[in-house]
Protein backbone atom coordinates (compact mmCIF):
# COMPACT_ATOMS: atom_id res chain seq x y z
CA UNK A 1 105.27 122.96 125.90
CA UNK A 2 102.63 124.25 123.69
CA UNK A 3 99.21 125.36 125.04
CA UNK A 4 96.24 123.32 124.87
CA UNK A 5 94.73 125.79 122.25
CA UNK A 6 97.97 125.23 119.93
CA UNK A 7 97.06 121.45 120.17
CA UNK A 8 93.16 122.42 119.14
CA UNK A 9 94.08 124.77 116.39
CA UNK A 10 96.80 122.43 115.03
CA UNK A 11 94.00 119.57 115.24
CA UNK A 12 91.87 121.94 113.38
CA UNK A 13 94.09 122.04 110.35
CA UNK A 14 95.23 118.15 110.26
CA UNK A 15 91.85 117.42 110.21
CA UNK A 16 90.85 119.64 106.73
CA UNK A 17 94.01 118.17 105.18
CA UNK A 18 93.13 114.55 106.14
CA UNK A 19 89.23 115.45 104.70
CA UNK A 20 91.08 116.53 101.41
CA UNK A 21 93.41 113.21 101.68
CA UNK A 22 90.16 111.04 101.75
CA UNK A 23 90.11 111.20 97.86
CA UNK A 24 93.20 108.98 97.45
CA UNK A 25 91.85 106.81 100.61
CA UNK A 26 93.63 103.52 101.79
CA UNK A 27 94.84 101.03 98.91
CA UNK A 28 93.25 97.83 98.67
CA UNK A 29 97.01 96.06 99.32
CA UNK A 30 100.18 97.93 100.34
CA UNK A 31 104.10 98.32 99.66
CA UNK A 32 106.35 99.02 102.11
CA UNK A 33 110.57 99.95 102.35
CA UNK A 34 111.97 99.05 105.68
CA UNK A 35 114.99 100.47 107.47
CA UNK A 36 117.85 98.99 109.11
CA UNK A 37 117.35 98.46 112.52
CA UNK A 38 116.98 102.22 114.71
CA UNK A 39 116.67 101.51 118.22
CA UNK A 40 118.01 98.98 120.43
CA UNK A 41 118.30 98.18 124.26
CA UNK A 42 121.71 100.09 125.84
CA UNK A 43 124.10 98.72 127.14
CA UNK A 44 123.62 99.82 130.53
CA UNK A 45 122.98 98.74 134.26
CA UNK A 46 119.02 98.19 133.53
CA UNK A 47 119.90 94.65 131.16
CA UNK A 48 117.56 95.20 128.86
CA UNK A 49 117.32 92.64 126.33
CA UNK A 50 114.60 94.42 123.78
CA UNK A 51 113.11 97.47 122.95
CA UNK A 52 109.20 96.73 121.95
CA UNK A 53 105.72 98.08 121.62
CA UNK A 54 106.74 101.72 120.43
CA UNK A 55 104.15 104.54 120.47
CA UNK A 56 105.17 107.65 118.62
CA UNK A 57 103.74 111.43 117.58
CA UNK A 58 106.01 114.40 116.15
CA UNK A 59 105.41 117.57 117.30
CA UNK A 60 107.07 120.10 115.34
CA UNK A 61 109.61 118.31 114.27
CA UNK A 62 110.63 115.80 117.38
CA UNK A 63 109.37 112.65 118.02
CA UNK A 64 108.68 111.28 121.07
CA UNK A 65 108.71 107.22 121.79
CA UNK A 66 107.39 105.59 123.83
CA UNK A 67 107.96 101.88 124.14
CA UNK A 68 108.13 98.35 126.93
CA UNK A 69 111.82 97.70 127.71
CA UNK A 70 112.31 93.40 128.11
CA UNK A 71 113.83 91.27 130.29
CA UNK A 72 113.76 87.85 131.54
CA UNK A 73 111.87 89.38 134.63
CA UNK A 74 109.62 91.06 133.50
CA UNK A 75 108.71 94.49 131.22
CA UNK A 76 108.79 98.45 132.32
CA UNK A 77 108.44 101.39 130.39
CA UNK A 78 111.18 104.07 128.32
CA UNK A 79 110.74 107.70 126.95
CA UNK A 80 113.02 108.88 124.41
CA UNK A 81 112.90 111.53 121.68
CA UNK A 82 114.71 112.51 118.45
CA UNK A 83 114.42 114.67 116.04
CA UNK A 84 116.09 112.83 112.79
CA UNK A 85 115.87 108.98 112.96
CA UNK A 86 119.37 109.01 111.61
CA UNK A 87 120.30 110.13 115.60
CA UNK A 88 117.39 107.98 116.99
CA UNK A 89 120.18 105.28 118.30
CA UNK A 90 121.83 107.59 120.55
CA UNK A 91 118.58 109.26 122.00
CA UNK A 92 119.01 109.22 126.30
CA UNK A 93 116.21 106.69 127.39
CA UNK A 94 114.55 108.21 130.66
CA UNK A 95 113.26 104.93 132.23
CA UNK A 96 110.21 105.23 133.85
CA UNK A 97 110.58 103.17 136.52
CA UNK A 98 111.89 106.37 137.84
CA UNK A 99 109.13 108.08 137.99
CA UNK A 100 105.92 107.54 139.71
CA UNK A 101 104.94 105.53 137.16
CA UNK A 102 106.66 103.18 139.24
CA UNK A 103 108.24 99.86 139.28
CA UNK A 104 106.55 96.54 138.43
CA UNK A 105 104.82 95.59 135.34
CA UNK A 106 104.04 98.37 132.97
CA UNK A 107 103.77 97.68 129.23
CA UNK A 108 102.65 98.01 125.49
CA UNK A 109 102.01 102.20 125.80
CA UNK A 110 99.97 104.40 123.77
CA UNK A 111 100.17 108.00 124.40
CA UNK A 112 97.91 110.64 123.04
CA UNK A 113 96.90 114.28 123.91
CA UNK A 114 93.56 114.36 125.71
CA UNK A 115 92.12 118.09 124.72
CA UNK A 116 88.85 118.07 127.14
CA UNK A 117 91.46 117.71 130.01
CA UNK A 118 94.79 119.50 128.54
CA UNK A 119 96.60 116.27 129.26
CA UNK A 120 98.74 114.08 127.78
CA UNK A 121 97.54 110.14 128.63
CA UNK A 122 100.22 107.54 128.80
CA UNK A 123 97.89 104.04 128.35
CA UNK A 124 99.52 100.31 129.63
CA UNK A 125 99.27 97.20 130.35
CA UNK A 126 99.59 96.10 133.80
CA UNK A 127 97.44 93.28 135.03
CA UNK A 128 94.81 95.77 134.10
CA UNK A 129 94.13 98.45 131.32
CA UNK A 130 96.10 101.21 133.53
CA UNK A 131 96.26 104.97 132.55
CA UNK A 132 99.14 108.36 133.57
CA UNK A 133 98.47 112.03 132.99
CA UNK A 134 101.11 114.38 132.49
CA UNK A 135 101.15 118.29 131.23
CA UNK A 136 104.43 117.91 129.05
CA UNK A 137 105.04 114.79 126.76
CA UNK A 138 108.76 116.11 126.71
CA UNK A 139 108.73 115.76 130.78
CA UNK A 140 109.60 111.89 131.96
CA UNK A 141 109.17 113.32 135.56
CA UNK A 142 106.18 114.92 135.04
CA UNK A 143 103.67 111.21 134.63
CA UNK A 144 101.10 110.36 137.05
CA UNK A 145 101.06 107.59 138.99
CA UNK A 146 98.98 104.75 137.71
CA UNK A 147 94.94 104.23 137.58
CA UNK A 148 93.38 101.23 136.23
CA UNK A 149 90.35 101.52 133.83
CA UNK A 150 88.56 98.41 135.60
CA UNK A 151 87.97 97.35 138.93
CA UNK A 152 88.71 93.69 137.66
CA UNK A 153 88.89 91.89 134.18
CA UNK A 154 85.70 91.76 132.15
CA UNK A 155 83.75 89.09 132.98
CA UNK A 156 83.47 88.75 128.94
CA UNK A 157 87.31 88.35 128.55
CA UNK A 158 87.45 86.20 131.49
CA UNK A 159 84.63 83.80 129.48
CA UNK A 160 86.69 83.78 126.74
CA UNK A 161 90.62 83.93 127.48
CA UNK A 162 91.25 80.62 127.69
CA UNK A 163 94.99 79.93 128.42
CA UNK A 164 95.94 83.56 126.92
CA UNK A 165 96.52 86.83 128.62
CA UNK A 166 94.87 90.26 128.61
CA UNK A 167 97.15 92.44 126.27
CA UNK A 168 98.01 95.57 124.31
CA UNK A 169 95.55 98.49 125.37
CA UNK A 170 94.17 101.27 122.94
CA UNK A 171 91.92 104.03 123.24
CA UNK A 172 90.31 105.79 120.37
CA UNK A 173 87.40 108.72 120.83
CA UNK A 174 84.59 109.68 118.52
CA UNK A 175 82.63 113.26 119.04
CA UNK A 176 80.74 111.23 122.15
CA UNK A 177 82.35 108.36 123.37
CA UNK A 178 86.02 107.19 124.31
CA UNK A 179 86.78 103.09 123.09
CA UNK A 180 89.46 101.15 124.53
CA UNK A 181 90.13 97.79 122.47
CA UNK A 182 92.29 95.06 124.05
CA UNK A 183 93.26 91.46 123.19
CA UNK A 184 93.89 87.96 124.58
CA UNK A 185 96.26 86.03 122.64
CA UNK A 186 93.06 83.80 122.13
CA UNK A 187 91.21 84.69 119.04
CA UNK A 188 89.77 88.01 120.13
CA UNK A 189 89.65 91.78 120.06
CA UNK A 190 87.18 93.39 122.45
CA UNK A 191 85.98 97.41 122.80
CA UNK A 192 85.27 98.73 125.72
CA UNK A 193 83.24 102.12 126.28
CA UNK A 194 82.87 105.03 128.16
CA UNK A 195 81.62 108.52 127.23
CA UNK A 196 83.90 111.24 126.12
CA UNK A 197 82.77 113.45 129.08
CA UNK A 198 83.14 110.65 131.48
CA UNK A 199 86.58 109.36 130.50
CA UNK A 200 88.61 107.93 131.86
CA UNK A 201 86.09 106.77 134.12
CA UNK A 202 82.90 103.94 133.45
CA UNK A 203 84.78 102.11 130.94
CA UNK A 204 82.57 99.01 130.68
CA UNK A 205 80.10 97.53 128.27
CA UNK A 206 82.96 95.42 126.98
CA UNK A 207 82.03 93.00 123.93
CA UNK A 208 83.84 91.05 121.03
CA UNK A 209 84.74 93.63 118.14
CA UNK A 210 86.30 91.06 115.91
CA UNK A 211 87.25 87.12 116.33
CA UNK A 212 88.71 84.30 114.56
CA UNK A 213 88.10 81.01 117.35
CA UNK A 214 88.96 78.49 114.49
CA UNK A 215 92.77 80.32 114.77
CA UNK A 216 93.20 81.81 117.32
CA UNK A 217 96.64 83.20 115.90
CA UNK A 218 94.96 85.19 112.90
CA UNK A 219 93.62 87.47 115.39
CA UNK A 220 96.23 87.67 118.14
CA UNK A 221 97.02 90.75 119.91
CA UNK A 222 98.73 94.45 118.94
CA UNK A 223 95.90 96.08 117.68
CA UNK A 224 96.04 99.56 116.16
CA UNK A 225 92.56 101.93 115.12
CA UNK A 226 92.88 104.87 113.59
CA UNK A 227 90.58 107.89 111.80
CA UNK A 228 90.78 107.81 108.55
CA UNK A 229 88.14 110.45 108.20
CA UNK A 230 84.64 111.26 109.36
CA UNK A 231 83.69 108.13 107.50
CA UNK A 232 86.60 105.74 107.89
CA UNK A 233 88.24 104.09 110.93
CA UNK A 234 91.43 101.62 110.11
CA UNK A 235 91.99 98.60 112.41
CA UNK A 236 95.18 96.67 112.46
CA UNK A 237 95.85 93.22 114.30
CA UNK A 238 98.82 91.20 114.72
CA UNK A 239 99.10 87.80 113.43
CA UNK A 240 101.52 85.04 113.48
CA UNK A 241 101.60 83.18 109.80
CA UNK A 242 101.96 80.27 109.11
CA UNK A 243 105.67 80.78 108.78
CA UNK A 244 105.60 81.57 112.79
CA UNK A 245 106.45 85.00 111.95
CA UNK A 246 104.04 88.42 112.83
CA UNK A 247 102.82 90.33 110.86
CA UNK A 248 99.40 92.93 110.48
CA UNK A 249 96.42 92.43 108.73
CA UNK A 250 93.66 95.34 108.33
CA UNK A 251 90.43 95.78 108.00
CA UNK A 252 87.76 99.37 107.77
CA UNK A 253 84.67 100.37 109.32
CA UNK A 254 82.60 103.33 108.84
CA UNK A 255 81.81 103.31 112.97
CA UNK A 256 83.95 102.15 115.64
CA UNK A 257 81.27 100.01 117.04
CA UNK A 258 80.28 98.50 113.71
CA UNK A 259 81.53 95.50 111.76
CA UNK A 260 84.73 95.54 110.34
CA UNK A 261 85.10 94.87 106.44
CA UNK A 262 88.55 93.27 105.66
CA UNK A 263 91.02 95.26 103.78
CA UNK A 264 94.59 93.56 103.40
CA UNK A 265 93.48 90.91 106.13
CA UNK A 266 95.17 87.70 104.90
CA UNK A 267 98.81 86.16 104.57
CA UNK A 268 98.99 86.59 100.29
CA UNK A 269 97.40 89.82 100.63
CA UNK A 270 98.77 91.66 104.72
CA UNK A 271 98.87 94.64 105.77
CA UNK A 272 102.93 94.90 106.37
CA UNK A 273 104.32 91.42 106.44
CA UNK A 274 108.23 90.69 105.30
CA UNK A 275 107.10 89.56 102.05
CA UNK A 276 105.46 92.77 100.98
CA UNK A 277 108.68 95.13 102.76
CA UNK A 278 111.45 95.82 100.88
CA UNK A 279 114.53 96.15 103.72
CA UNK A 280 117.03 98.78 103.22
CA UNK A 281 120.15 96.18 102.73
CA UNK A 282 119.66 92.71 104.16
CA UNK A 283 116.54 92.07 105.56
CA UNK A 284 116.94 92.26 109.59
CA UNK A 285 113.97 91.15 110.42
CA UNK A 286 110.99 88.29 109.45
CA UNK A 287 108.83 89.57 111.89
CA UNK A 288 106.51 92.41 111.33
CA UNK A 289 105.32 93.38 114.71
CA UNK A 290 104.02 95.75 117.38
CA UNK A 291 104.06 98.94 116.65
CA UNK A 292 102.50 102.33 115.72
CA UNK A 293 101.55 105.02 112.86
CA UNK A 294 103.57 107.99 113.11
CA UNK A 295 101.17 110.51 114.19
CA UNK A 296 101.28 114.46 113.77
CA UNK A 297 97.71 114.94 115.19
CA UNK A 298 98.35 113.89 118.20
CA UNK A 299 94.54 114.22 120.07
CA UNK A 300 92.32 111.54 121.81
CA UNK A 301 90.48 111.06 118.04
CA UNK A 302 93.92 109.08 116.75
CA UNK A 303 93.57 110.47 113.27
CA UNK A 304 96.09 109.77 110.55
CA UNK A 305 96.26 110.56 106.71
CA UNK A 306 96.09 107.90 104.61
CA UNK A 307 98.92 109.05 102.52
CA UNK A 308 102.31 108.02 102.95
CA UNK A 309 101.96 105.94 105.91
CA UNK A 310 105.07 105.51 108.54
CA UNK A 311 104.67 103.26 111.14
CA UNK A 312 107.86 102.38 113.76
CA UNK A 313 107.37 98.53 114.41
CA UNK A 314 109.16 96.08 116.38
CA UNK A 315 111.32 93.37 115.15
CA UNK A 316 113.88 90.79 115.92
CA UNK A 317 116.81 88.89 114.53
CA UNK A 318 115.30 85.53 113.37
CA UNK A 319 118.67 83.56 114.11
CA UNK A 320 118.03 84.58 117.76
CA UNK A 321 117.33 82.03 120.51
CA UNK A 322 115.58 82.63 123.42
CA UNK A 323 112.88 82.80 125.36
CA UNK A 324 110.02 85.46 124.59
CA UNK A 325 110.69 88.03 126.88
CA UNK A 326 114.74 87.87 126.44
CA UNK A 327 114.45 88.43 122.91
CA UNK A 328 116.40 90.66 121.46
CA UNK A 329 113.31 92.85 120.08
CA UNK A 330 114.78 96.02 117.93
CA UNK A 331 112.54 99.02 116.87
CA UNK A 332 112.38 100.25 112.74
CA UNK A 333 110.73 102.24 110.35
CA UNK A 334 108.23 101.09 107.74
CA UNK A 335 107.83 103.88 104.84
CA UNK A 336 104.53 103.34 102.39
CA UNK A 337 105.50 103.13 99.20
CA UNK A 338 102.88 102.30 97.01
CA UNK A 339 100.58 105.66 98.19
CA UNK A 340 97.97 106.80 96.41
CA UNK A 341 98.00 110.16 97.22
């Protein structure tokens, strides 16, 4: 595995090219292609019925996935990694279950390299917000068992959950302080906040960052935030149209504690819905859903280029029947193709 200084110089140089990028910054509405459906649950003695929630980086030239496995009881966690999506199918999943990560509910991962500590940081849902450390991405042995951000839910989330549930973690750091945003299902996003220095501990002052109360569904749950550059953070959100399909709306903010300014934020205008993808053959999929930005910085500052955006998302057969969790939830590749760079 690389050193932690390969990671810092590496960082040094995404982050000039994404400066330059800025010029030809985010479109005001996008166009994507789609591929065929890449990854799928195996047929194997863990019955898996979907593959969801990827999170991906590349690091010189493989990618590594992580992403919630599905079953009627209940969700765990899979590492894989590739090096051509073409081969992405037959990739060996390593579940983590194995691992001291542990059995139980684990879900909806982000993992990103944490360069004040030298360690890689596996985030989940579990109940909680929960966190594992581990020195080598590429070792599935090598994860931490499990620490939860809070001692309990925020009382704030608790005042405003209603019948939803606590959902899809994500941390994003500025030059002083570390965010994690979370959802509800219930018409919220919230950010919670602890200094870089401190994290991963005192992760509190939690408040609303964004809400929609009159629908609760515009504003449901799978958020992404990226840097776009020293003046430019992206936010996306699942949403489930009126159609009953997801899909992502956006919006930018100039701070990530500031108000965010809608971008592509509504059904005739989304961020990556079916209706703006073009699907390479028939369209597998209606549903736009969790997923993540390919990423080749790979640090704790979750910085992208706003060229020629990738982003692995989740989707599903629509003829399929079933209940939510025994879905059968497939992974593929969205390919920006309307870039402005």
């Amino acid at each position: 595995m690389p050193s932690s200084s390969w990671f810092i110089a590496i960082g040094a140089i995404a982050s000039s090219v994404c400066d330059l990028a800025t010029a030809a910054s985010l479109p005001s509405s996008f166009e994507w292609s789609s591929s065929a459906a890449l990854i799928a649950a195996k047929d194997d003695s863990y019955d898996i019925a979907g593959i969801k929630d990827p999170s991906i980086v590349e690091i010189d030239g493989t990618y590594h996935v992580f992403t919630s496995t599905a079953k009627d009881a209940g969700y765990s966690l899979v590492y894989l990694n590739f090096t051509n999506f073409e081969d992405a199918h037959s990739a060996t999943f390593n579940y983590l279950e194995n691992t001291a990560i542990g059995t139980g509910y684990r879900a909806a991962p982000q993992v990103f390299y944490f360069e004040p500590h030298s360690l890689w940081y596996l985030i989940f849902q579990n109940g909680n917000a929960a966190y594992s450390t581990n020195e080598n991405i590429g070792d599935p042995a090598g994860w931490s068992a499990p620490t939860n951000f809070f001692s309990s839910e925020p009382t704030i989330i608790a005042d405003n959950i209603g019948s939803g549930y606590w959902v899809d973690m994500w941390v994003i750091c500025d030059d002083e302080n570390c965010h994690l945003f979370s959802s509800d299902d219930n018409g919220h996003l919230y950010r919670s906040t602890t200094t870089l220095g401190s994290f991963p501990e005192g992760m509190g002052d939690t408040a609303i960052a964004l809400s929609d109360d009159a629908n609760i569904y515009s504003v449901y749950e799978a958020s992404n935030v990226y840097r776009i550059s020293d003046e430019e953070y992206l936010l996306i959100v699942e949403a489930i149209g009126s159609d009953s399909n997801r899909y992502f709306r956006s919006w930018t903010s100039n701070n990530l504690t500031g108000t965010w300014t809608g971008l592509a934020d509504t059904e005739s205008n989304p961020f990556a819905r079916s209706d703006n993808v073009v699907f390479d053959g028939t369209a597998w999929t209606k549903s736009i859903s969790h997923g993540e930005m390919i990423r080749t910085e790979v640090n704790q500052t979750m910085t992208i280029s706003p060229c020629n955006l990738r982003y692995l998302y989740q989707g599903v057969d629509p003829s399929a029947t079933a209940d939510y969790n025994a879905l059968p939830w497939k992974l593929g590749l969205l390919t920006q193709t309307n870039s402005a760079c």
